[in-house]
Structures are given as C-alpha cells and as structure tokens.
N, C-alpha and C. Protein backbone atom coordinates (compact mmCIF):
# COMPACT_ATOMS: atom_id res chain seq x y z
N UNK A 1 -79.87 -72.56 -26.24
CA UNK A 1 -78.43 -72.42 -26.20
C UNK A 1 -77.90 -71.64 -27.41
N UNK A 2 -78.61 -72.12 -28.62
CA UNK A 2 -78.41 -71.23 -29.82
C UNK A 2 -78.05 -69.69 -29.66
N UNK A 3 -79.02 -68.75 -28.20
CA UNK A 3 -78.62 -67.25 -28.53
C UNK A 3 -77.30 -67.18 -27.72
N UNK A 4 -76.60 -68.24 -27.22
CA UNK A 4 -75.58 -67.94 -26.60
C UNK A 4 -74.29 -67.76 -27.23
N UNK A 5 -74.60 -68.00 -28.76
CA UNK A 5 -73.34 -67.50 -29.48
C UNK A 5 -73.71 -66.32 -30.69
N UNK A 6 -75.03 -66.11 -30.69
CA UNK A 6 -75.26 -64.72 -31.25
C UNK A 6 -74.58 -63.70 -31.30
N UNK A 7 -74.15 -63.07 -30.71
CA UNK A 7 -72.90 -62.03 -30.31
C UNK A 7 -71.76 -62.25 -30.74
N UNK A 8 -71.43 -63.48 -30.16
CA UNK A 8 -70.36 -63.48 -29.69
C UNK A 8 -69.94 -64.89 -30.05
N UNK A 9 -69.75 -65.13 -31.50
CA UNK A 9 -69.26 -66.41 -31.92
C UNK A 9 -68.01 -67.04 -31.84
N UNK A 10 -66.88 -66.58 -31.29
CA UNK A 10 -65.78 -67.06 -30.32
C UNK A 10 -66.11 -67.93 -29.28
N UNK A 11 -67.26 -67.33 -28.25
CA UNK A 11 -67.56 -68.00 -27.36
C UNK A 11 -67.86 -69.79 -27.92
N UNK A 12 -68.29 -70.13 -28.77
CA UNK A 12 -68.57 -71.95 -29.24
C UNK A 12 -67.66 -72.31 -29.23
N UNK A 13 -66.03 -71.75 -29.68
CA UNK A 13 -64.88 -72.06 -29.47
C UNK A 13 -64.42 -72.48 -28.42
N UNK A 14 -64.53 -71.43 -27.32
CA UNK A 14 -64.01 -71.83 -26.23
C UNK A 14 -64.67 -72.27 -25.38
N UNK A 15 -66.09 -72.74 -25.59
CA UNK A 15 -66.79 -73.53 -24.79
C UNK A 15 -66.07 -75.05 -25.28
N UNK A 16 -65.92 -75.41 -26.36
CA UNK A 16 -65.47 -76.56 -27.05
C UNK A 16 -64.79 -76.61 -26.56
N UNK A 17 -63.08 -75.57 -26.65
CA UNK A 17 -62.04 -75.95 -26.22
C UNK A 17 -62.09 -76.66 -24.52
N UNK A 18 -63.14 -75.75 -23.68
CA UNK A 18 -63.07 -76.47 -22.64
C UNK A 18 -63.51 -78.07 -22.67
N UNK A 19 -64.75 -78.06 -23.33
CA UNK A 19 -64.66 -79.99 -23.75
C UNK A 19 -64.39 -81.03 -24.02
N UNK A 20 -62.77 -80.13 -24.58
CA UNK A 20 -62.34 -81.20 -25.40
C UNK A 20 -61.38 -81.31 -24.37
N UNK A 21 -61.08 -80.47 -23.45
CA UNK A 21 -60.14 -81.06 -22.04
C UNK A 21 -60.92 -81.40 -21.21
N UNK A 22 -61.72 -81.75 -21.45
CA UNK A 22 -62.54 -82.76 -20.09
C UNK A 22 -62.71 -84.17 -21.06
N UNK A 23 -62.56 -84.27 -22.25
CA UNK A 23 -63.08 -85.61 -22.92
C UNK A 23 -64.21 -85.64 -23.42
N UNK A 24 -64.84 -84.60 -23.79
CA UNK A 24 -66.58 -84.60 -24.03
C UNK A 24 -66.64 -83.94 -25.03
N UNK A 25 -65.78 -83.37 -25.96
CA UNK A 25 -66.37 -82.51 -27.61
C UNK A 25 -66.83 -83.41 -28.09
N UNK A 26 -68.32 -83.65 -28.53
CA UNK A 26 -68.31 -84.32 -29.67
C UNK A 26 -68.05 -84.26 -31.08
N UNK A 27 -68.13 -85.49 -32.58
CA UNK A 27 -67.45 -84.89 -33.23
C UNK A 27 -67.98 -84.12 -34.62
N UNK A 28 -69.04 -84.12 -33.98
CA UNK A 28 -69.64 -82.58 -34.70
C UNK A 28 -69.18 -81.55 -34.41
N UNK A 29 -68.99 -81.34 -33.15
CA UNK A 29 -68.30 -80.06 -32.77
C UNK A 29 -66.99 -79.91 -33.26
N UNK A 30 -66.42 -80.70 -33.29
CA UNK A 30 -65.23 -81.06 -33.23
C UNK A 30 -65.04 -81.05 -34.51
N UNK A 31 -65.34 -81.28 -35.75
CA UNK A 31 -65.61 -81.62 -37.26
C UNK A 31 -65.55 -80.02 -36.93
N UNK A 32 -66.52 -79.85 -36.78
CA UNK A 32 -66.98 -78.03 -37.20
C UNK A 32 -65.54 -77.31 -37.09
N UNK A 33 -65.00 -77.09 -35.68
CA UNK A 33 -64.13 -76.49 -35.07
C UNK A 33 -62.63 -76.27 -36.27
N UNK A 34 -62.46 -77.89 -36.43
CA UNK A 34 -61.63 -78.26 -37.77
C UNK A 34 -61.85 -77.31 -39.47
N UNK A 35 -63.01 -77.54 -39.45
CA UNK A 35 -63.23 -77.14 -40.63
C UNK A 35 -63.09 -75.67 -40.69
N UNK A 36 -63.73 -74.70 -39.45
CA UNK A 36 -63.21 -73.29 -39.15
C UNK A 36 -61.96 -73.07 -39.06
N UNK A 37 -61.10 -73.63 -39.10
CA UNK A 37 -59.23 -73.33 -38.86
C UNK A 37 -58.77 -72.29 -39.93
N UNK A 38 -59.37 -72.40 -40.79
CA UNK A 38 -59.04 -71.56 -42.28
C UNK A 38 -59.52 -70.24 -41.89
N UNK A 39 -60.78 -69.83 -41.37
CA UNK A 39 -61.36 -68.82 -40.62
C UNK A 39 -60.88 -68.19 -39.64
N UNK A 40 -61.04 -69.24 -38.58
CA UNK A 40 -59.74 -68.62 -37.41
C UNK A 40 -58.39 -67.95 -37.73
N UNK A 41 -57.76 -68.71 -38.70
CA UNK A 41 -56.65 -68.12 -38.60
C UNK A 41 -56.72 -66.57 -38.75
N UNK A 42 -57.37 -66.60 -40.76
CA UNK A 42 -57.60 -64.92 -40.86
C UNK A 42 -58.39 -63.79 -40.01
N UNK A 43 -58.95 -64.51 -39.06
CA UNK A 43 -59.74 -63.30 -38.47
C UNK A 43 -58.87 -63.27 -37.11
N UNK A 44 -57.91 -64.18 -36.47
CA UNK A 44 -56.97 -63.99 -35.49
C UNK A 44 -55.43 -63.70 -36.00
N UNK A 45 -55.76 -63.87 -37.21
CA UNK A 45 -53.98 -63.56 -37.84
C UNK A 45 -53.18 -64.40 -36.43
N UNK A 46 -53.45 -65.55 -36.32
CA UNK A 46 -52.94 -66.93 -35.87
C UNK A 46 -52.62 -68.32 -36.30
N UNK A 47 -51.71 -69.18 -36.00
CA UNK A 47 -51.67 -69.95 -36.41
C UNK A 47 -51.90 -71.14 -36.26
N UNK A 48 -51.77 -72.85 -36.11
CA UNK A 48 -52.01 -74.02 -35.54
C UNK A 48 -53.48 -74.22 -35.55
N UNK A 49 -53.73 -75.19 -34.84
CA UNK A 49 -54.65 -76.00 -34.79
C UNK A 49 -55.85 -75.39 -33.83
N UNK A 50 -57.22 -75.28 -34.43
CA UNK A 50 -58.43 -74.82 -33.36
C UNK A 50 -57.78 -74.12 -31.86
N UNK A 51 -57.64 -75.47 -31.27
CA UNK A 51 -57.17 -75.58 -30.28
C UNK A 51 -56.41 -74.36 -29.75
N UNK A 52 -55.20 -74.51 -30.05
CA UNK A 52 -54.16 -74.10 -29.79
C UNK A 52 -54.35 -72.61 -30.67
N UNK A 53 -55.16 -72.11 -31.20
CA UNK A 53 -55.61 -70.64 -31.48
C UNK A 53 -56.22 -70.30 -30.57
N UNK A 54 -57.46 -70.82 -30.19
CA UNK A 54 -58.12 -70.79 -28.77
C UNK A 54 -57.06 -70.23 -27.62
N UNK A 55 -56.55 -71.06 -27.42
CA UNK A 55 -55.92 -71.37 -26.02
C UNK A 55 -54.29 -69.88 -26.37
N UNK A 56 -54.42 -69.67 -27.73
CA UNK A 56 -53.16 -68.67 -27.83
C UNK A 56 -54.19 -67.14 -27.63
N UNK A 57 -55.05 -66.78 -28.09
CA UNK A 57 -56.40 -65.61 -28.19
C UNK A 57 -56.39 -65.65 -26.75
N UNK A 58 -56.89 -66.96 -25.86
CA UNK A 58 -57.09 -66.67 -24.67
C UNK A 58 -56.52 -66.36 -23.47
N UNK A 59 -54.76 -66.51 -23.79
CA UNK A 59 -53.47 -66.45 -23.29
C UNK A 59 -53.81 -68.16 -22.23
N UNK A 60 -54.35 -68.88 -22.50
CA UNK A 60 -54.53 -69.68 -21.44
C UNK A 60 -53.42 -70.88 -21.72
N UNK A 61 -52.52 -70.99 -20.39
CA UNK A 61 -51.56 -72.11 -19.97
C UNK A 61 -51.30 -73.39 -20.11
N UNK A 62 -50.09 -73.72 -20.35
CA UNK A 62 -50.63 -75.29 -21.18
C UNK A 62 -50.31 -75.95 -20.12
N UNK A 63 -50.89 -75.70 -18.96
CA UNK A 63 -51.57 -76.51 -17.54
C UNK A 63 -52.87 -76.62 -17.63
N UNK A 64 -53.57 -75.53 -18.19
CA UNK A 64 -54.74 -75.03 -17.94
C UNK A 64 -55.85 -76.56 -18.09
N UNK A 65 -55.08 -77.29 -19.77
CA UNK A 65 -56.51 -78.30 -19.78
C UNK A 65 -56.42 -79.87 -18.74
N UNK A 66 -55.13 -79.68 -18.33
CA UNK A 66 -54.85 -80.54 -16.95
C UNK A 66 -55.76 -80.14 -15.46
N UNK A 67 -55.99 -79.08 -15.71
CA UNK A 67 -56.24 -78.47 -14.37
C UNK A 67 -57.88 -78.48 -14.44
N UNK A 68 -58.64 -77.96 -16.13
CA UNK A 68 -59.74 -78.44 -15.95
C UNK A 68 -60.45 -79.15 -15.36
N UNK A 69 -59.52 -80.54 -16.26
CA UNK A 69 -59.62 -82.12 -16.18
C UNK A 69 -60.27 -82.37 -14.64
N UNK A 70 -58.84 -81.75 -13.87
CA UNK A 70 -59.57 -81.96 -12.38
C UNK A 70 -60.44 -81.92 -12.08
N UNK A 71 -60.88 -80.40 -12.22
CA UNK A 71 -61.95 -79.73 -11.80
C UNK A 71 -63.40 -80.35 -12.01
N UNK A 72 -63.33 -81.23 -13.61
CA UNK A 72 -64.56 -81.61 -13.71
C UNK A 72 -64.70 -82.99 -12.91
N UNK A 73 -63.70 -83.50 -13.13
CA UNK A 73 -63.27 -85.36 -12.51
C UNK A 73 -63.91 -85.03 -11.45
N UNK A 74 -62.96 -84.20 -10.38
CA UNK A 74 -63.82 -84.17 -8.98
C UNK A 74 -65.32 -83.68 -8.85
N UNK A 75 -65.63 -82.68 -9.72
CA UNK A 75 -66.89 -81.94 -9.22
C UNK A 75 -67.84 -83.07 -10.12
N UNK A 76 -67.51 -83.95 -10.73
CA UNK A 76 -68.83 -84.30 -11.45
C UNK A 76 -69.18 -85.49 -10.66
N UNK A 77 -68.30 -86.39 -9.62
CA UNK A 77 -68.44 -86.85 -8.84
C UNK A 77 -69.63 -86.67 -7.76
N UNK A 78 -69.29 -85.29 -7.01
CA UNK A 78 -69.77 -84.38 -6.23
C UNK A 78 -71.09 -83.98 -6.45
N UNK A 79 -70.96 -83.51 -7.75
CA UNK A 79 -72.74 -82.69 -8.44
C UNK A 79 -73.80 -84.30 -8.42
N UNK A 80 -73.05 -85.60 -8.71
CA UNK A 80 -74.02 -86.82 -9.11
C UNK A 80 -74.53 -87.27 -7.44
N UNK A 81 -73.81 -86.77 -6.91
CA UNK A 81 -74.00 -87.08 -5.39
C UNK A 81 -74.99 -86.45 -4.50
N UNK A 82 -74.89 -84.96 -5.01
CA UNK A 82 -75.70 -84.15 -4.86
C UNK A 82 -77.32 -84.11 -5.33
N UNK A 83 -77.44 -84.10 -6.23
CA UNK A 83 -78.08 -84.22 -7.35
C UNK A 83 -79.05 -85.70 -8.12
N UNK A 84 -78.62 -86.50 -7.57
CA UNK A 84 -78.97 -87.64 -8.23
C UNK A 84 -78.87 -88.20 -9.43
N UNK A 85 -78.26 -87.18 -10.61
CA UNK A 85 -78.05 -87.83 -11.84
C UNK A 85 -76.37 -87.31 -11.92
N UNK A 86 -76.04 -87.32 -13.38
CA UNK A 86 -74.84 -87.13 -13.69
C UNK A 86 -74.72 -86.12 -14.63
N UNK A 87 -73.69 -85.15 -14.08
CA UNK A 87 -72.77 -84.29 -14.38
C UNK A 87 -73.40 -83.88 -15.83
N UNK A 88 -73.93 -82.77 -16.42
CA UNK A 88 -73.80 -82.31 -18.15
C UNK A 88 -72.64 -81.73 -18.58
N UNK A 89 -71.98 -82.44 -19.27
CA UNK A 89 -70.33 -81.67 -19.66
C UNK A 89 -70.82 -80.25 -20.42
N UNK A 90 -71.68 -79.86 -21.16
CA UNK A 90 -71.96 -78.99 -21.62
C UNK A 90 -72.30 -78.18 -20.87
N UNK A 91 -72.96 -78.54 -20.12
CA UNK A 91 -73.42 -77.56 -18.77
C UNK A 91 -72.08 -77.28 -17.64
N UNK A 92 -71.39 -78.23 -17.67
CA UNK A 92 -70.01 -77.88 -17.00
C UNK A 92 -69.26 -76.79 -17.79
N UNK A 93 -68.66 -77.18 -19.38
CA UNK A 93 -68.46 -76.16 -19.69
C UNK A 93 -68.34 -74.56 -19.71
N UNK A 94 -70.00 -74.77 -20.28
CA UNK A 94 -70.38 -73.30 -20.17
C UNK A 94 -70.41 -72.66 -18.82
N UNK A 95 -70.59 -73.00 -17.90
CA UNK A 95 -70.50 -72.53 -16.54
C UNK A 95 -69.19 -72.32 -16.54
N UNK A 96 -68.09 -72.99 -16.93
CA UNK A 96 -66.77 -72.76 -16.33
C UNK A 96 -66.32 -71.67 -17.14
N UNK A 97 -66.48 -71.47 -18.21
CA UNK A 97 -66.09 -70.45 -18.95
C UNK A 97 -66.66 -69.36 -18.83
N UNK A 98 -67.99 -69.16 -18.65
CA UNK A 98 -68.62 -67.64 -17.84
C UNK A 98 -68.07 -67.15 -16.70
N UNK A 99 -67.82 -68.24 -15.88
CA UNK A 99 -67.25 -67.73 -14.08
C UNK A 99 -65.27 -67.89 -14.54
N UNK A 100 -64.99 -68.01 -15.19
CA UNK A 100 -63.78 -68.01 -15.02
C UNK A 100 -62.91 -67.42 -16.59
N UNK A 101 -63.97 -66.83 -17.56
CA UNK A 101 -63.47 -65.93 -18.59
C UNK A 101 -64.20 -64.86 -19.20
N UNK A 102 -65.39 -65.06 -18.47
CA UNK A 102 -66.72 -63.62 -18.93
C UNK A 102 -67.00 -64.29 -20.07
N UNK A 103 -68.25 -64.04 -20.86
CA UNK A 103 -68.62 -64.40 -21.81
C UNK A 103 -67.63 -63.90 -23.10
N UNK A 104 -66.68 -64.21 -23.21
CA UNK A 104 -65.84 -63.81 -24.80
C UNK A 104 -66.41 -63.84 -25.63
C-alpha cells in the first residue's frame, strides 16, 4: 500500500478523509493528518482543519460525507453477504476514491 502514495502524497489525505466519513480513520492516521495542518495549509494556501482543506482542494459537498456514509452502511452489508467476511474500510476507501476521483 506504501507505493500508493509515492507520487502522489495528497492521495493519504483523501483516502483518510473518506474514513473518517465512514467512522474508520484510525488515530494514527488521524494524529498524522492533524499534525500535517501546518503543511497543508502552506502548500494549499488554505485554511481550517485537515478535513475541511481536503474536502475545500477537492471542491467536494458538505453532503458528500453523508452520502458516503450510505454507500458504505449499505454495501458493507452486501460485500459480508457476498463474500463471507466483513467489509475492509480501507479497502472501501481506496476503491471509492479511485472510481469516483482518479488517483489525486
């Protein structure tokens, strides 16, 4: 998973940001994310919280982490049904953010 932010170190951001609207950042990630805010800002000349830099960079809607929410609630249901075990939020994540923002 490590070369998946080689490039393109925004992308850990907004894989997070999607986690943390499903309920699943942990708080390492989450620690980290915090502690980058000082970073973010100057390299987005933005302001507020992780989060809400994320979600301002990405133009994304402040429906958007409601609408996640759904998306995973229902499908992780669905995938355990399928599948026999349960749902990887990380693996939800990153899938949702490739098919629905290209790798940023």
């Amino acid at each position: 998973m490590s070369d998946r932010y080689t490039d393109k170190p925004f992308l850990r951001y907004v894989d997070a940001w999607v986690l943390n609207a499903i309920g699943h950042l942990d708080e390492p990630t989450r620690a980290y994310c915090v502690a980058m805010e000082p970073t973010l800002r100057q390299s987005l000349s933005l302001t507020g919280s992780w989060t809400a830099m994320v979600a301002e960079q990405m133009k994304f809607t402040p429906d958007l982490p409601d609408q996640i929410r759904q998306i995973w609630e229902d499908g992780k249901l669905r995938f355990a049904a399928a599948n026999g075990r349960p749902a990887d939020p990380m693996q939800f994540a990153m899938t949702f953010v490739d098919r629905n923002f290209g790798r940023s």
